[in-house]
Protein backbone atom coordinates (compact mmCIF):
# COMPACT_ATOMS: atom_id res chain seq x y z
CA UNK A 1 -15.14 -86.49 -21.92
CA UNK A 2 -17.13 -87.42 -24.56
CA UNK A 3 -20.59 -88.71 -23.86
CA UNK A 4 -21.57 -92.39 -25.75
CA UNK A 5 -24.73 -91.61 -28.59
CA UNK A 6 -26.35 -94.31 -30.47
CA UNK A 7 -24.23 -94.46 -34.03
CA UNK A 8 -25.71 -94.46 -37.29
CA UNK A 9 -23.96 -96.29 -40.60
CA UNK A 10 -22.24 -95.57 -43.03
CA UNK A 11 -23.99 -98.93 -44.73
CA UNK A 12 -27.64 -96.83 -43.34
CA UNK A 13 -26.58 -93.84 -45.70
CA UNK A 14 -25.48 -96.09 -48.37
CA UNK A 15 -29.06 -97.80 -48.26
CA UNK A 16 -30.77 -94.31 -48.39
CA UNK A 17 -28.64 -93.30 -51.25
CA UNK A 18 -29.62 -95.87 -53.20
CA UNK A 19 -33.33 -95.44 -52.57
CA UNK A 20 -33.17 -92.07 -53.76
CA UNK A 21 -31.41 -92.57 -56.67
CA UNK A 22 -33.91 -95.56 -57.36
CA UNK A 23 -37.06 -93.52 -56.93
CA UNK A 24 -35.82 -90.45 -59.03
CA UNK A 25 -36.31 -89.56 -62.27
CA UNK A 26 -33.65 -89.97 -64.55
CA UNK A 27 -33.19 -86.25 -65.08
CA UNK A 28 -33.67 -85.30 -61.65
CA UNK A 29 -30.23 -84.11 -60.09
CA UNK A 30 -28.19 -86.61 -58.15
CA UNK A 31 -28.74 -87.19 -54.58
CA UNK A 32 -25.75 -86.82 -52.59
CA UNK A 33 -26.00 -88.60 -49.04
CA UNK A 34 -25.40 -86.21 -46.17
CA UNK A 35 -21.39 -87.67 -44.73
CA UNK A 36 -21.51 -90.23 -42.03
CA UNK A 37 -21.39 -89.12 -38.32
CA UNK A 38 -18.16 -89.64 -36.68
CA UNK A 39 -17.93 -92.96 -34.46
CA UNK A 40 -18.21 -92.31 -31.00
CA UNK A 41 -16.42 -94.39 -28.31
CA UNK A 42 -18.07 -95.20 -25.16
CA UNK A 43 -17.60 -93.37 -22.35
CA UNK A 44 -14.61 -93.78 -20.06
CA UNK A 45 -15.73 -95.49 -16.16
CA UNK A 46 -12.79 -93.53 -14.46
CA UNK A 47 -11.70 -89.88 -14.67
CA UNK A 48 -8.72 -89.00 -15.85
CA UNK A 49 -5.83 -91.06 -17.27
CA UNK A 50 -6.01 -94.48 -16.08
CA UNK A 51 -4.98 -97.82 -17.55
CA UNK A 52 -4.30 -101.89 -16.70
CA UNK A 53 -7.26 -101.66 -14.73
CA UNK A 54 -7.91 -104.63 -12.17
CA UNK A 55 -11.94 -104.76 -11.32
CA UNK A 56 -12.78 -106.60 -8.22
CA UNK A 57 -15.96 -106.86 -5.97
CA UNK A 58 -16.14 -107.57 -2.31
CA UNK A 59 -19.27 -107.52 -0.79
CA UNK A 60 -22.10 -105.39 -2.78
CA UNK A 61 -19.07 -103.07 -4.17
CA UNK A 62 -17.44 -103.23 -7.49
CA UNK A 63 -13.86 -101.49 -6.96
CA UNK A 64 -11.55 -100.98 -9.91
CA UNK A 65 -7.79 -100.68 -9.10
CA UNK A 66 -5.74 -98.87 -11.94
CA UNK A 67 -2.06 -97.47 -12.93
CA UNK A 68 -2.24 -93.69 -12.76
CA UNK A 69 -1.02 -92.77 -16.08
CA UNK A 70 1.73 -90.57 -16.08
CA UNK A 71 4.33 -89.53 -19.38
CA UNK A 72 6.70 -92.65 -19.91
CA UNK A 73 5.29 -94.56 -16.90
CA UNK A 74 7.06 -92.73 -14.31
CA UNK A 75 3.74 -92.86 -12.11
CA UNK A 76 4.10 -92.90 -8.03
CA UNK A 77 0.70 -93.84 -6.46
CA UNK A 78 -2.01 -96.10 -6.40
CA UNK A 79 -5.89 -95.31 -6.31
CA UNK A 80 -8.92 -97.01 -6.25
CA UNK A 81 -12.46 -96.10 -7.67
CA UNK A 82 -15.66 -97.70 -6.01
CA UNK A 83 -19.13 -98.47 -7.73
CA UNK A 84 -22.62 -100.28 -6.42
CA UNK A 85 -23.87 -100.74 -9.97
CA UNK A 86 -20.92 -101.06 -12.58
CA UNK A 87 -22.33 -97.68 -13.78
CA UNK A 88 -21.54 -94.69 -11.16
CA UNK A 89 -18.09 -94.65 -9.98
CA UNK A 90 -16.35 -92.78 -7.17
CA UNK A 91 -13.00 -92.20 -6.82
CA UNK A 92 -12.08 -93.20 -3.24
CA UNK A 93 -8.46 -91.80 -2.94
CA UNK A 94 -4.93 -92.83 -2.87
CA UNK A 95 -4.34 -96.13 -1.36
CA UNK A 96 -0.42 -96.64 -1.53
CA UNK A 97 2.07 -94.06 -2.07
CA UNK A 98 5.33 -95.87 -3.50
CA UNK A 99 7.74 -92.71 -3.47
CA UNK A 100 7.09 -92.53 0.47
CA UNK A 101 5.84 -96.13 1.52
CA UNK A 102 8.40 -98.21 0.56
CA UNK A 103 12.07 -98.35 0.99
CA UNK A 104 12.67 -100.93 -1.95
CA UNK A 105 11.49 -98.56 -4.69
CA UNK A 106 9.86 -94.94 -5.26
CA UNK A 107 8.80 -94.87 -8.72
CA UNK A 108 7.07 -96.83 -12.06
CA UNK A 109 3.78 -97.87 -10.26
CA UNK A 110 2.44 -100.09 -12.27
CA UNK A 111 -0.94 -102.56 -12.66
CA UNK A 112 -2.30 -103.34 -8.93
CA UNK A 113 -4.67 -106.35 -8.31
CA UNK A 114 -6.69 -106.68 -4.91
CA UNK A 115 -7.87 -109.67 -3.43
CA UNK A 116 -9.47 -110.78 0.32
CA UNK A 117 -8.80 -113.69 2.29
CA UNK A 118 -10.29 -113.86 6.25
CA UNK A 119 -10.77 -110.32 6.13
CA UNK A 120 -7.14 -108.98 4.84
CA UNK A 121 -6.77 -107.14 1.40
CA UNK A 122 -3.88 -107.76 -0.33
CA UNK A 123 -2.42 -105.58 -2.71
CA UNK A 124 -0.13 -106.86 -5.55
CA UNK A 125 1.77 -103.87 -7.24
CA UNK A 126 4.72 -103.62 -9.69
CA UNK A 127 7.57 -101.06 -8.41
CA UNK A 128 10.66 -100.20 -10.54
CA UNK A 129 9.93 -103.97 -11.66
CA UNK A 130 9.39 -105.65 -9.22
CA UNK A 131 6.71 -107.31 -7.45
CA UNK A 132 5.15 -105.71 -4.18
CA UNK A 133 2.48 -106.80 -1.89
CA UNK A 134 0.71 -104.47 0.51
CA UNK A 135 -2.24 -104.94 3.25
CA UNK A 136 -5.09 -103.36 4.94
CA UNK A 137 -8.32 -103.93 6.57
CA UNK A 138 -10.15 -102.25 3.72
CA UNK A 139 -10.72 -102.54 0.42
CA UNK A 140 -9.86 -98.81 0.08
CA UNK A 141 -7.11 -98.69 2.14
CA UNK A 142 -4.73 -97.17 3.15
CA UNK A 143 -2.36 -100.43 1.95
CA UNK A 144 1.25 -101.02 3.84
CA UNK A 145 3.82 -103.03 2.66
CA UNK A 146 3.57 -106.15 4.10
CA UNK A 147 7.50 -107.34 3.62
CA UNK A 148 9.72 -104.29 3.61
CA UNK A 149 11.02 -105.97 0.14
CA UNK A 150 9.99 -107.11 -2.92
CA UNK A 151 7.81 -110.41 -3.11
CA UNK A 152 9.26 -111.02 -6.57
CA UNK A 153 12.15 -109.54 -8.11
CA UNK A 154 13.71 -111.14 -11.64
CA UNK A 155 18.19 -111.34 -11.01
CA UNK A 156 18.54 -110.36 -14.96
CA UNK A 157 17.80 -112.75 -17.93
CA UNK A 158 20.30 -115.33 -16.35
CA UNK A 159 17.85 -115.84 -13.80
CA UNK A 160 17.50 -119.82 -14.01
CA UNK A 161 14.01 -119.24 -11.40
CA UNK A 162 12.39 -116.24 -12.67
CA UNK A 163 12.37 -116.72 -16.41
CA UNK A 164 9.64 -113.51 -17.24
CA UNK A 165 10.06 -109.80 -15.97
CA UNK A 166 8.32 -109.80 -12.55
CA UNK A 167 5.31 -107.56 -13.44
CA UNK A 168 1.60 -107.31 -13.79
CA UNK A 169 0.75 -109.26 -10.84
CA UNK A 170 -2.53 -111.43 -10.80
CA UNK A 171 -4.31 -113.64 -7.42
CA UNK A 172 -6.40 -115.64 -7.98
CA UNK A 173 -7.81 -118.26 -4.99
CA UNK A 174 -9.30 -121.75 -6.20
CA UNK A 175 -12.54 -123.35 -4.87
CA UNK A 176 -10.15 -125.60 -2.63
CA UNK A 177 -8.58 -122.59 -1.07
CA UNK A 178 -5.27 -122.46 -2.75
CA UNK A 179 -3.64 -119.40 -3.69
CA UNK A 180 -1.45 -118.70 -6.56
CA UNK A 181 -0.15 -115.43 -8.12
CA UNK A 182 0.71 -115.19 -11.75
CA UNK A 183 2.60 -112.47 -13.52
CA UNK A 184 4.88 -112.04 -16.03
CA UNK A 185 5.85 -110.06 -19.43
CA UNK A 186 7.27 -111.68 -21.88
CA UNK A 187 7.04 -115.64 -22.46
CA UNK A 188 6.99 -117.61 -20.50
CA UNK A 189 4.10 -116.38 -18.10
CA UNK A 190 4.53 -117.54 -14.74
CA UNK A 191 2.99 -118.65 -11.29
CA UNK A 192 3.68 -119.57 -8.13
CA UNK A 193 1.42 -121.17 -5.52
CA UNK A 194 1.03 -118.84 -2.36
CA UNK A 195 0.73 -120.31 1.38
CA UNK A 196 -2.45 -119.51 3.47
CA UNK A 197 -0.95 -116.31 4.85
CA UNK A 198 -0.83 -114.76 0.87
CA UNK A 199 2.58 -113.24 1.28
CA UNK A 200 4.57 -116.45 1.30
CA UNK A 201 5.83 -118.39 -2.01
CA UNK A 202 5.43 -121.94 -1.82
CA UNK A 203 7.42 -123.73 -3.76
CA UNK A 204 9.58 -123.56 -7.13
CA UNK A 205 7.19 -121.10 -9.65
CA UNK A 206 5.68 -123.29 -12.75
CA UNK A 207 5.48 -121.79 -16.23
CA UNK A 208 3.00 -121.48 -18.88
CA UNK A 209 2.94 -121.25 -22.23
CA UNK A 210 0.60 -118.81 -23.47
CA UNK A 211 0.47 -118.13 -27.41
CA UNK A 212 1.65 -114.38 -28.07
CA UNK A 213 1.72 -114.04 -24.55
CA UNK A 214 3.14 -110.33 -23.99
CA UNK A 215 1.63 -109.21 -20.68
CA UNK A 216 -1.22 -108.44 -18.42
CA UNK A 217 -2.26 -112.32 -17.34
CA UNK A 218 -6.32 -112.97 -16.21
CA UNK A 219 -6.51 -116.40 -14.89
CA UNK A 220 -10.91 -117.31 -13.53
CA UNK A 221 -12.89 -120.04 -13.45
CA UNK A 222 -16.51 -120.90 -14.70
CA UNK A 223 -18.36 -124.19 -14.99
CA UNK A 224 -15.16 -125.83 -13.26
CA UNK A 225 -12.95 -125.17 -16.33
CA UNK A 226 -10.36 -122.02 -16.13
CA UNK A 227 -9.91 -119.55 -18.70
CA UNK A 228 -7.06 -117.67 -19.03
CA UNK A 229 -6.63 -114.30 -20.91
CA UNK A 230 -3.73 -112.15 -21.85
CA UNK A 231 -2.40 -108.77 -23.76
CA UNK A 232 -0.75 -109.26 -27.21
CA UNK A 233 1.75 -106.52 -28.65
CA UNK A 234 2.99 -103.23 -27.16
CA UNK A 235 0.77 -101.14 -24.83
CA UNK A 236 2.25 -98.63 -27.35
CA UNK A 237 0.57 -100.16 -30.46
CA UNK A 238 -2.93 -99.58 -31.61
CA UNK A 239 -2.60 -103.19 -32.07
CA UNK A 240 -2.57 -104.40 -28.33
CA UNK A 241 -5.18 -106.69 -27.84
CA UNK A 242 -6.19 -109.58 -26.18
CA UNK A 243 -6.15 -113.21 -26.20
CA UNK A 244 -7.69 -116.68 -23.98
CA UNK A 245 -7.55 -120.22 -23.88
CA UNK A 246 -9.00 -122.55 -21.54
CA UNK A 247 -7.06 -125.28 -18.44
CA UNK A 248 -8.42 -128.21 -16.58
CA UNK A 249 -5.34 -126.94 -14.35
CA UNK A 250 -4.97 -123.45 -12.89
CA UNK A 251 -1.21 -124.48 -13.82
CA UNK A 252 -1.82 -125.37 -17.71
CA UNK A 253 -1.77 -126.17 -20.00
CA UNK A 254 -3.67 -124.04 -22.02
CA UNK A 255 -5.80 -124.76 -25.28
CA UNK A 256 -5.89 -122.44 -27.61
CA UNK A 257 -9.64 -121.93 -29.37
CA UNK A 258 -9.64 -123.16 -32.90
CA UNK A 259 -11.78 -119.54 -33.91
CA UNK A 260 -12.12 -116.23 -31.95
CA UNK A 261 -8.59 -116.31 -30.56
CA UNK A 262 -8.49 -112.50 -30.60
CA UNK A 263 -11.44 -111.80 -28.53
CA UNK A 264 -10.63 -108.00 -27.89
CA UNK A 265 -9.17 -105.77 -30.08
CA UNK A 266 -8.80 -102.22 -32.11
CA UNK A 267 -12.42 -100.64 -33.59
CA UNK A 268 -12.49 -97.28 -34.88
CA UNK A 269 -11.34 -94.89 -32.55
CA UNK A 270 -11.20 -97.38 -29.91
CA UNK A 271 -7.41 -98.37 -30.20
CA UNK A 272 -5.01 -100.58 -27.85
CA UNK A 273 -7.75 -102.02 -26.15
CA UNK A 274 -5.87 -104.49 -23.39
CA UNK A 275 -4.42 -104.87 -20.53
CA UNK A 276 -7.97 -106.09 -18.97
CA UNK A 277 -9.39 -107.93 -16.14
CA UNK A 278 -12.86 -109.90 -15.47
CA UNK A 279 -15.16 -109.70 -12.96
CA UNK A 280 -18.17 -111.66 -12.38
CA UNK A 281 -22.03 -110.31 -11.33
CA UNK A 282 -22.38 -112.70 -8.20
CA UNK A 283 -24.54 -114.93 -8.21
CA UNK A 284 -25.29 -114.70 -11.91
CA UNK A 285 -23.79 -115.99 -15.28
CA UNK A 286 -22.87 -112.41 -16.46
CA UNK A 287 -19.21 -111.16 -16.80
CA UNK A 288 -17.80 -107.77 -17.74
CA UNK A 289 -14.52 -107.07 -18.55
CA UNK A 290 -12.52 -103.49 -17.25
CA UNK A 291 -9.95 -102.69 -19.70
CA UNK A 292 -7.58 -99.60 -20.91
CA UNK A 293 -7.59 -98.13 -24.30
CA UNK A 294 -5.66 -95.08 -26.06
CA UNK A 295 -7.03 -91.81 -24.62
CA UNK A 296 -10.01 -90.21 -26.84
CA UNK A 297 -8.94 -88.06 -28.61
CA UNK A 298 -5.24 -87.75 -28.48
CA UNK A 299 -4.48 -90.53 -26.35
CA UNK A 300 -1.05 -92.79 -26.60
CA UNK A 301 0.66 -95.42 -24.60
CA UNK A 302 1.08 -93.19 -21.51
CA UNK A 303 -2.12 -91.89 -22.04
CA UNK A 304 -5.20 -93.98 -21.56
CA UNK A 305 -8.81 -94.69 -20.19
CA UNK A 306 -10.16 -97.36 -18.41
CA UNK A 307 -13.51 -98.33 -19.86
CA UNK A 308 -15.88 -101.33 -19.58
CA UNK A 309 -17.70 -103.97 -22.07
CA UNK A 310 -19.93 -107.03 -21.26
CA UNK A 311 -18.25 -110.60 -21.77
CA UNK A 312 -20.29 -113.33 -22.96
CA UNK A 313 -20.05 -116.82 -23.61
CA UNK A 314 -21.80 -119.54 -26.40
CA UNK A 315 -23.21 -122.63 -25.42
CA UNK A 316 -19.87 -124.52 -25.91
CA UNK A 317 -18.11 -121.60 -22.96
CA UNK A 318 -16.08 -120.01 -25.49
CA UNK A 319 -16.01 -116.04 -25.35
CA UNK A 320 -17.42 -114.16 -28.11
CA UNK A 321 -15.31 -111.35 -29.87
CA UNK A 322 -16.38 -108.11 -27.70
CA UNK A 323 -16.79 -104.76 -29.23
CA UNK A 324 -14.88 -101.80 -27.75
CA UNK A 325 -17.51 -99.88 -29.55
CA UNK A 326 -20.53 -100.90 -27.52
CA UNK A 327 -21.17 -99.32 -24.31
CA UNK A 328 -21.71 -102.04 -20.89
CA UNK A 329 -25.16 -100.06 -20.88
CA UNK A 330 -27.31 -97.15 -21.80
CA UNK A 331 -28.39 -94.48 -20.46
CA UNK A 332 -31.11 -94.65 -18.09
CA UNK A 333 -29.47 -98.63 -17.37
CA UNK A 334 -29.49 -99.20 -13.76
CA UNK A 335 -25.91 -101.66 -14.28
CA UNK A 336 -25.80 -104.60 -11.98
CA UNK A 337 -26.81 -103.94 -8.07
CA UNK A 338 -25.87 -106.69 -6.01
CA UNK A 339 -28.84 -107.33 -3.44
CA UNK A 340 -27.85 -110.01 -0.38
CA UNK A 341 -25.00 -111.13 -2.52
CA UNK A 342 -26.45 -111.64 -5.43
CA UNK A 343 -26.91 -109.57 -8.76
CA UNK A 344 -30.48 -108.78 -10.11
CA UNK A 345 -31.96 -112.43 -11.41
């Protein structure tokens, strides 16, 4: 894959043109600027084809759980890459199987999320669309299904409970300790709060109106407010990108920021760049965000690379536009150890 070199402008080469033109004599030759280099994308975090990427950390590990891209989705398996420093990743295996480990559905494996609670990982997967969860005592696995049937599965469009296709699964756990898991695709987005044992609706499912919502909901919390962020458009489209607004209420609703709605989207080569999650440096105020874009070069909607980009905030907590162009760090960067449970001050 292609490695991430600093870039030089076209707006450089325009400047330089311009000084030699300047500084000639009127019947010296004209100088013609040697062409712009191409743009280069940053480097990919994961090998291979990889996309909706969830990024978690437990302990001092970051661990990002992707789909495995396959032609037209039809993708079988789940695996999960581990990293101490956001920079050097290791692929750690498969983790769940869904043609052999469940007997609800064998194919379409789609955007995972992990989360802990007293020591148990559980694994929220989309299967033939539905809504899965698996467990283990690891973070890597191996996951088992923890139901023998689907935790969420949408009865058609008449469904008067289930009013948004029952995939791309997101946990998140409050400071008080509740539980809830979000999904959906297609508006509404929806959530339902979970009981202590994580595999256990409780309760009738609220929804949320998101603006655009299409897919691929990120619900966190910093400085007691909670953002939420979400895909726009097709995974297919160059266009997909991505969206946030801010809660008082893990449940909604959700303001919409007057400026900087569109906080991720298409740069140069860098196209389709969605379907993200967030993941915060404990201990610190710094944020990253995993997400997929179009394969470079070549790439499409079943092909795609799961890359990385720092998140940042103003003083106000909104998040600034991010570049899919800029790389989470140089070369030579030692990325974001975490020390006694705590990033780098």
């Amino acid at each position: 894959m292609p490695q991430a070199r600093p870039l030089v402008s076209c707006l450089a080469f325009a400047a330089l043109s311009v000084g030699l033109h300047a500084a000639a004599p009127e019947s010296a030759p004209a100088v013609t600027p040697p062409p712009a280099p191409s743009a280069i994308a940053p480097t990919p975090i994961l090998d291979g084809f990889t996309a909706d990427p969830s990024i978690r950390v437990f302990g001092d590990t970051y661990y990002v759980y992707p789909t495995s891209d396959k032609d037209q989705w039809l993708t079988t398996d789940f695996s999960v890459w581990s990293s101490k420093n956001l920079v050097d990743w290791k692929k750690e295996g498969m983790i769940l199987d869904v043609a052999n480990g469940l007997t609800w559905a064998n194919l379409r494996a789609w955007a995972p999320d992990c989360i802990e609670r007293n020591g148990t990982y559980y694994f929220y997967f989309c299967a033939n669309g539905k809504i899965g969860v698996a467990t283990a005592g690891t973070p890597v696995g191996p996951f088992r299904d923890a139901l023998a049937r689907p935790l969420l599965e949408r009865k058609g469009k008449e469904d008067p409970v289930i009013l948004t296709n029952t995939i791309d699964p997101y946990p998140f756990i409050d400071d008080d300790g509740q539980a809830y898991l979000y999904w959906g695709n297609g508006m509404p987005c929806q959530v339902y709060r979970l009981k202590p044992d994580m595999i256990t609706l409780d309760g009738a499912p609220a929804a949320i109106d998101l603006k655009d919502f299409r897919e691929g909901i990120v619900v966190f919390k910093r400085h007691g407010k909670y953002y939420f962020m979400w895909s726009i458009d097709d995974a297919r489209s160059p266009n997909y990108r991505v969206g946030w607004g801010t809660s008082d209420s893990p449940l909604g609703p959700v303001t919409i920021p007057e400026k900087n709605f569109i906080v991720l989207r298409k740069n140069g080569p860098a196209v389709a760049t969605a379907h993200h999650s967030v993941v915060n440096v404990p201990g610190t105020d710094r944020w990253y965000v995993a997400y997929h874009r179009h394969a470079i070069p070549d790439g499409n909607g079943y092909k795609r690379e799961t890359c990385l980009v720092r998140m940042e905030f103003d003083e106000a907590g909104n998040i600034l536009p991010m570049d899919p162009m800029k790389p989470a760090f140089l070369p030579g960067d030692v990325g974001e150890p975490i020390v006694n449970g705590k990033g780098r001050p």
